[in-house]
PDB file of N, CA and C in Angstrom:
ATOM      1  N   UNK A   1      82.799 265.669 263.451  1.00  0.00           N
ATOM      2  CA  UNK A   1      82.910 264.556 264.387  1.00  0.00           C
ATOM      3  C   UNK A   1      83.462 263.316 263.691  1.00  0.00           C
ATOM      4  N   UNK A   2      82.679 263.098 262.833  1.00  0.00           N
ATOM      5  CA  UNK A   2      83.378 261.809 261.947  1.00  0.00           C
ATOM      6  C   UNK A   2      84.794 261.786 261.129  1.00  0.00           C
ATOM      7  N   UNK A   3      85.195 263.016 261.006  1.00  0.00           N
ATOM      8  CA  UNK A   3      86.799 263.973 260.669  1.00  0.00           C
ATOM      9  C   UNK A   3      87.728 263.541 261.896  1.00  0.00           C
ATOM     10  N   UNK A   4      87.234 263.495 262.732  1.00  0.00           N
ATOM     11  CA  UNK A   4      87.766 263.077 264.120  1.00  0.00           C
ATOM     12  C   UNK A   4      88.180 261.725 264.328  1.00  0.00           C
ATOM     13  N   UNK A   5      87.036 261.127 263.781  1.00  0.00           N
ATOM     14  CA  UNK A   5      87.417 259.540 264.489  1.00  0.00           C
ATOM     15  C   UNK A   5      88.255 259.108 263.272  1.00  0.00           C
ATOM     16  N   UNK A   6      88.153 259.672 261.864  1.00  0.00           N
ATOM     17  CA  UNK A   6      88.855 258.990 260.897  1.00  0.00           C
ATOM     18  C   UNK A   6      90.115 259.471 260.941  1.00  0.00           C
ATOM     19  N   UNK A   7      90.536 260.899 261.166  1.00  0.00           N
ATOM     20  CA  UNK A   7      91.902 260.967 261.846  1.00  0.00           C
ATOM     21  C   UNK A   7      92.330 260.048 262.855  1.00  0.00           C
ATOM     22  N   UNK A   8      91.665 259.654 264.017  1.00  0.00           N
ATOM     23  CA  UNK A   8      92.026 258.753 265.018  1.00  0.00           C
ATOM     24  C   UNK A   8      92.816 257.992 264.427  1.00  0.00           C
ATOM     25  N   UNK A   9      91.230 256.955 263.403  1.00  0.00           N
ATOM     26  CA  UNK A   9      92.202 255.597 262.937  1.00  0.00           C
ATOM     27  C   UNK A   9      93.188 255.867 262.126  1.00  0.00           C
ATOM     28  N   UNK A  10      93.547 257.430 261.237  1.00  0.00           N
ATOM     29  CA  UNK A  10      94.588 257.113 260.352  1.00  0.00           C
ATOM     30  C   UNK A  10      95.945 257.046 261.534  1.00  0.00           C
ATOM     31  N   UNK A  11      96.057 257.669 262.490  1.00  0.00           N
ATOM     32  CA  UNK A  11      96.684 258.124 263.260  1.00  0.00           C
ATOM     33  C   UNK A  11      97.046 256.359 264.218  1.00  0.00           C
ATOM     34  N   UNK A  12      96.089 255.190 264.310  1.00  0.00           N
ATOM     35  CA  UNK A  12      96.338 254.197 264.935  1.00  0.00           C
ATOM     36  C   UNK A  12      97.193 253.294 263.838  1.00  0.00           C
ATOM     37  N   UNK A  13      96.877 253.200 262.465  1.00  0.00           N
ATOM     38  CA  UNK A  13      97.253 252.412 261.600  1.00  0.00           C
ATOM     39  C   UNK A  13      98.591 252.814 260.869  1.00  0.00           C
ATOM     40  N   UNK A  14      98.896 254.067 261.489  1.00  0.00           N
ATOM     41  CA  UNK A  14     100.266 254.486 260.959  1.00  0.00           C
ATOM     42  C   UNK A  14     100.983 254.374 261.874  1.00  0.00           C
ATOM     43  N   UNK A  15     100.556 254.147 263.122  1.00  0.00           N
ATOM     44  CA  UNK A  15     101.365 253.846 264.609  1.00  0.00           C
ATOM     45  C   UNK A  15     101.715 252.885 264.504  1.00  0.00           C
ATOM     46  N   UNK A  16     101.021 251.859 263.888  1.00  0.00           N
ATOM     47  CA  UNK A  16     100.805 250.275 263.762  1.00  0.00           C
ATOM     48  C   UNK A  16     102.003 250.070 262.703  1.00  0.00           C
ATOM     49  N   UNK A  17     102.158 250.810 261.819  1.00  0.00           N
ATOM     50  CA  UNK A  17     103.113 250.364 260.795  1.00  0.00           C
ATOM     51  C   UNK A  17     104.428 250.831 260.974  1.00  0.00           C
ATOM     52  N   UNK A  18     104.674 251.772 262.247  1.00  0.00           N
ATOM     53  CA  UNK A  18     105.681 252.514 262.088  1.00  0.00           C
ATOM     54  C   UNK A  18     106.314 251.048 263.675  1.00  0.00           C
ATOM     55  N   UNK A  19     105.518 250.595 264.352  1.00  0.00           N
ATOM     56  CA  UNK A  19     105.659 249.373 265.060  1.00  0.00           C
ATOM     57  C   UNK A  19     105.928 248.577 264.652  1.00  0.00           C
ATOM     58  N   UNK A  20     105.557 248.253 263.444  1.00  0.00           N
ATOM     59  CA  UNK A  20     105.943 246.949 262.839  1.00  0.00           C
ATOM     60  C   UNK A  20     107.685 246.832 262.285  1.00  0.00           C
ATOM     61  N   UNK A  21     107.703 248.372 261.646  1.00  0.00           N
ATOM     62  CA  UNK A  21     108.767 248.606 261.218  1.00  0.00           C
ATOM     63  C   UNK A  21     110.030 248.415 262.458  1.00  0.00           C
ATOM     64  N   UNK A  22     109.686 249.142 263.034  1.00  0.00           N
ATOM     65  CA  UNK A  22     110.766 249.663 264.624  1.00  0.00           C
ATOM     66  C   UNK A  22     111.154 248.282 264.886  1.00  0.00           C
ATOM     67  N   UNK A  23     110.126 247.250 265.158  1.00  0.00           N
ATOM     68  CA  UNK A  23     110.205 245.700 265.830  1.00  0.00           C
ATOM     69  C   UNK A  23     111.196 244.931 265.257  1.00  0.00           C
ATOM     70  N   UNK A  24     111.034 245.423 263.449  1.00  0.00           N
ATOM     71  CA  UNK A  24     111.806 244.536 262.686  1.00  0.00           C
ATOM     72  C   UNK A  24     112.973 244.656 262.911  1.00  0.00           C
ATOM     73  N   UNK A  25     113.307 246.341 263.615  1.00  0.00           N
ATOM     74  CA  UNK A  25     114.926 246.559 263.206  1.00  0.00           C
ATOM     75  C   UNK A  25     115.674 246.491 264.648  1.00  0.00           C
ATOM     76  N   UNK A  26     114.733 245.374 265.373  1.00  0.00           N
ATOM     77  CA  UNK A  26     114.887 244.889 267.148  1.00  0.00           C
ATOM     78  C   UNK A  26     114.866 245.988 268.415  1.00  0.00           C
ATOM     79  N   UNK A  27     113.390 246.532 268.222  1.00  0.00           N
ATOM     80  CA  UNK A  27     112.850 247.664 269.037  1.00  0.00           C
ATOM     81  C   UNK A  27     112.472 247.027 270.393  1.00  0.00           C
ATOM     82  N   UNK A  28     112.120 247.760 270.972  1.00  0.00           N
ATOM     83  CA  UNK A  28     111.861 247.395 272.975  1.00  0.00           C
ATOM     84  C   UNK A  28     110.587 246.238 272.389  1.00  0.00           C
ATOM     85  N   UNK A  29     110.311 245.417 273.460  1.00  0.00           N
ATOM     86  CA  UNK A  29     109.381 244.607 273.720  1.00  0.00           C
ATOM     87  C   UNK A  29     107.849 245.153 273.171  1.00  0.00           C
ATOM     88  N   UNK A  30     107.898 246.524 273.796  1.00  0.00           N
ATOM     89  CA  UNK A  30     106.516 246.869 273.418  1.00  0.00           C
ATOM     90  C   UNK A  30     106.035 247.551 272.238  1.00  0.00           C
ATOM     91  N   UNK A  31     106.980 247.478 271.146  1.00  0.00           N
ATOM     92  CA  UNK A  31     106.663 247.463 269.517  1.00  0.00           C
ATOM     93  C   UNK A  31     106.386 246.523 269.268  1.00  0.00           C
ATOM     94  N   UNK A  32     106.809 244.917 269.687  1.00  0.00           N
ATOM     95  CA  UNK A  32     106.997 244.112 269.286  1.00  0.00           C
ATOM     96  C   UNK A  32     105.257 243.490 269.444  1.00  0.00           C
ATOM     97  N   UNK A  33     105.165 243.641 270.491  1.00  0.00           N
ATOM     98  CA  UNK A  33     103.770 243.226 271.062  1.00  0.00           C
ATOM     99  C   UNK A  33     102.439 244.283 270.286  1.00  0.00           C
ATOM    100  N   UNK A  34     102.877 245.455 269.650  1.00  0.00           N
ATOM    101  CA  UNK A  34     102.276 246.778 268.537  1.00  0.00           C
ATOM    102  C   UNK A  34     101.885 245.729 267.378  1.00  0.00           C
ATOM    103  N   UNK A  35     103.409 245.219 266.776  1.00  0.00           N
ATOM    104  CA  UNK A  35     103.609 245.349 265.888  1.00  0.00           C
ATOM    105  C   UNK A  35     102.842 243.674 265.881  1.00  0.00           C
ATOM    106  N   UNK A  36     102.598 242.945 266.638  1.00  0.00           N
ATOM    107  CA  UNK A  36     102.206 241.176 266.480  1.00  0.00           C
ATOM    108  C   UNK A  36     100.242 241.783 266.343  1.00  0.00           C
ATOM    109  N   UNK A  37     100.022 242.610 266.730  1.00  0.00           N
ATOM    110  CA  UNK A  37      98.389 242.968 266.665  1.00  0.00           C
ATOM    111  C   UNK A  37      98.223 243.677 265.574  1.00  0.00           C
ATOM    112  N   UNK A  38      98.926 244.527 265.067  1.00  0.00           N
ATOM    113  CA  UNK A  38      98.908 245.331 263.668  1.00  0.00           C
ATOM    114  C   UNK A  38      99.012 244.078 262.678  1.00  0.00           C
ATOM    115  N   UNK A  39     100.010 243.350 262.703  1.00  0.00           N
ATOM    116  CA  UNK A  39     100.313 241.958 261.388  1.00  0.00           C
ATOM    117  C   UNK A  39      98.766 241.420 261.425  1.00  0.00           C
ATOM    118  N   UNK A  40      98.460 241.156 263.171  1.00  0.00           N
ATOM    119  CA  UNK A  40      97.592 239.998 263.063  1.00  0.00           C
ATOM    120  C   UNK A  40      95.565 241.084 262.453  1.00  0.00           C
ATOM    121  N   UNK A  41      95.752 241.876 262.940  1.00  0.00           N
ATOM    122  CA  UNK A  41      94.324 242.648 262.577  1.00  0.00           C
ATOM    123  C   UNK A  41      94.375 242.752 261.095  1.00  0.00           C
ATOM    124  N   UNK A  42      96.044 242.797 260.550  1.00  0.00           N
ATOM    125  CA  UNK A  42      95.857 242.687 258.561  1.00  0.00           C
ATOM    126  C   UNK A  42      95.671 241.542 258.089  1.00  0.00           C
ATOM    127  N   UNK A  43      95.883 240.482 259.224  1.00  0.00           N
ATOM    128  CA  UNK A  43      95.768 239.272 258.694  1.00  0.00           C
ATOM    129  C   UNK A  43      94.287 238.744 258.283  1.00  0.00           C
ATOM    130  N   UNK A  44      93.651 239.290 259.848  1.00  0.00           N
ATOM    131  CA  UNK A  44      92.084 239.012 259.749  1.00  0.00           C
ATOM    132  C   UNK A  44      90.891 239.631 258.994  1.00  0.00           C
ATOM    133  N   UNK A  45      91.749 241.353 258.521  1.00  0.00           N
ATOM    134  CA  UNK A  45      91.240 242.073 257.433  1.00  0.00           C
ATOM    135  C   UNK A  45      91.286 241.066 256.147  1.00  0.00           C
ATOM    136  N   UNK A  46      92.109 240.932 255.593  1.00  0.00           N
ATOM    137  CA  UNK A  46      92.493 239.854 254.759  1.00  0.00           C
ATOM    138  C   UNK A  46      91.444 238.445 254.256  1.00  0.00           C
ATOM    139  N   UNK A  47      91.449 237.840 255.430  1.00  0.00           N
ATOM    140  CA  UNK A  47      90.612 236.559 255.419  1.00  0.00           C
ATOM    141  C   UNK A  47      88.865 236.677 255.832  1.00  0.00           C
ATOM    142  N   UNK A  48      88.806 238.281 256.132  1.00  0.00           N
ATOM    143  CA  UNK A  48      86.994 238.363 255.730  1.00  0.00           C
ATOM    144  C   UNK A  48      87.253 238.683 254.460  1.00  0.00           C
ATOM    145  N   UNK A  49      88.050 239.644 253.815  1.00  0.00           N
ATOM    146  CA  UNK A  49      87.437 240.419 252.547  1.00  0.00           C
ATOM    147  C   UNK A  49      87.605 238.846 251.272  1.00  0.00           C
ATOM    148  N   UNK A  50      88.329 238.001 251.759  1.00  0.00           N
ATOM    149  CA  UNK A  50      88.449 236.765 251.121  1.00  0.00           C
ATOM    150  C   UNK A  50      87.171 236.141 250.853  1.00  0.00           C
ATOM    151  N   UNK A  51      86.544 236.063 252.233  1.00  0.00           N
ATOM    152  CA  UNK A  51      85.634 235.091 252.537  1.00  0.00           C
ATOM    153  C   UNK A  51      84.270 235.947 252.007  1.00  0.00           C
ATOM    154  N   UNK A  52      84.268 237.182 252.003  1.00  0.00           N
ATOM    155  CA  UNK A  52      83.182 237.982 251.006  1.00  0.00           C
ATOM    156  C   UNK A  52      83.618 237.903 249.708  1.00  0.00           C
ATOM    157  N   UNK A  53      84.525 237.822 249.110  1.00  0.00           N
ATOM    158  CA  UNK A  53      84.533 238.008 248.028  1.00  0.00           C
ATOM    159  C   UNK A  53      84.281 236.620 247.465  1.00  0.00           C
ATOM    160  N   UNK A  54      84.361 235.230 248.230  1.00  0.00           N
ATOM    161  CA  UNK A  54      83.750 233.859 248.112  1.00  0.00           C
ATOM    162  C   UNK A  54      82.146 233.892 247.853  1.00  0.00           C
ATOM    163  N   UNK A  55      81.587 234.284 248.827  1.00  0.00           N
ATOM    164  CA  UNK A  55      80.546 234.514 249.519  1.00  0.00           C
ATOM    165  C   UNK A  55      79.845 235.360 247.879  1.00  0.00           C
ATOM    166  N   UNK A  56      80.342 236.283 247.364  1.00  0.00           N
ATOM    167  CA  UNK A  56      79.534 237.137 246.123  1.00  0.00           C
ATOM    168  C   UNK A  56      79.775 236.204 245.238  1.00  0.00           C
ATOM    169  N   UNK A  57      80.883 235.701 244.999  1.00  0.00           N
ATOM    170  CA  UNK A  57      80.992 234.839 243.716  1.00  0.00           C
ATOM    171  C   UNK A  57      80.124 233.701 243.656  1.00  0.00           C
ATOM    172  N   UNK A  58      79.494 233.093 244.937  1.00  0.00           N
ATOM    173  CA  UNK A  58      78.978 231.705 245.231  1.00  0.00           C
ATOM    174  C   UNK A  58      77.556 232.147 244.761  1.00  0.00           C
ATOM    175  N   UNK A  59      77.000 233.638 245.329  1.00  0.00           N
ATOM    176  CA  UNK A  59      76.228 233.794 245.020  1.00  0.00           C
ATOM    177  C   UNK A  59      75.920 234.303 243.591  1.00  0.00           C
ATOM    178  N   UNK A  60      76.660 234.760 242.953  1.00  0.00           N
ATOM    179  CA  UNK A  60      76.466 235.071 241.489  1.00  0.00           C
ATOM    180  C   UNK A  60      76.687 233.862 240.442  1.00  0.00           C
ATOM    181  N   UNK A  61      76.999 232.608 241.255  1.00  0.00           N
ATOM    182  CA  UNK A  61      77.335 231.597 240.331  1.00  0.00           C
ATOM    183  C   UNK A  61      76.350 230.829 240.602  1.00  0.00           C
ATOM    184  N   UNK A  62      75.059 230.936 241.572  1.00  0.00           N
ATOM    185  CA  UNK A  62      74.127 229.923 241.870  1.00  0.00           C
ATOM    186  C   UNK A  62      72.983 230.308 241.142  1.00  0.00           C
ATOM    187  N   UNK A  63      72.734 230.578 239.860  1.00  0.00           N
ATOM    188  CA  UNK A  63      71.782 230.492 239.130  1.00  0.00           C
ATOM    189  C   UNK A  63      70.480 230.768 239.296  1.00  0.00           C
ATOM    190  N   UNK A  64      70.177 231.634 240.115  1.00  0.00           N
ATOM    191  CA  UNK A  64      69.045 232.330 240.745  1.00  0.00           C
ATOM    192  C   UNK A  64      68.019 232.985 239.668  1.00  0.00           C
ATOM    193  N   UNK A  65      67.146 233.663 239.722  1.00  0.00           N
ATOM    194  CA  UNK A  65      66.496 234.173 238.469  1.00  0.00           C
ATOM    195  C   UNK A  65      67.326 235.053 237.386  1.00  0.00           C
ATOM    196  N   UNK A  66      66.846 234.314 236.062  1.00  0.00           N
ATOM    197  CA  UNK A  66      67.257 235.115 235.258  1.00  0.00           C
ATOM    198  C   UNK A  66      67.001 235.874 234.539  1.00  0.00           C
ATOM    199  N   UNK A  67      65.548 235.789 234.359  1.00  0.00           N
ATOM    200  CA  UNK A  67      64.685 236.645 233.614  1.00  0.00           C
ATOM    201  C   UNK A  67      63.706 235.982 232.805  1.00  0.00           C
TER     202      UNK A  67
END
């Protein structure tokens, strides 16, 4: 079951890139509109794993017990 859904997403995120691609090289409208939600969902992937990787450092730099 879980073989399933992770095929799904490989199967959405390669749709997504093959949209992005198509759009660039001036594909129908509706790559274009693929390909603006694929950019923008990497964008927002992006700016959590940022904001965690802030988030661990803040906490490993605030001097909490040391022993």
């Amino acid at each position: 079951m879980i073989g399933v859904v992770l095929v799904g997403i490989l199967a959405l995120v390669v749709g997504g890139c093959v949209c992005v691609v198509w759009a660039d090289r001036g594909g129908p409208r509706w790559t274009r509109v693929v390909a603006a939600a694929t950019v923008g969902a990497g964008k927002a992937v992006r700016s959590y794993q940022k904001a965690q990787r802030r988030q661990i450092s803040s906490n490993n730099n605030s001097g909490g017990d040391a022993g």
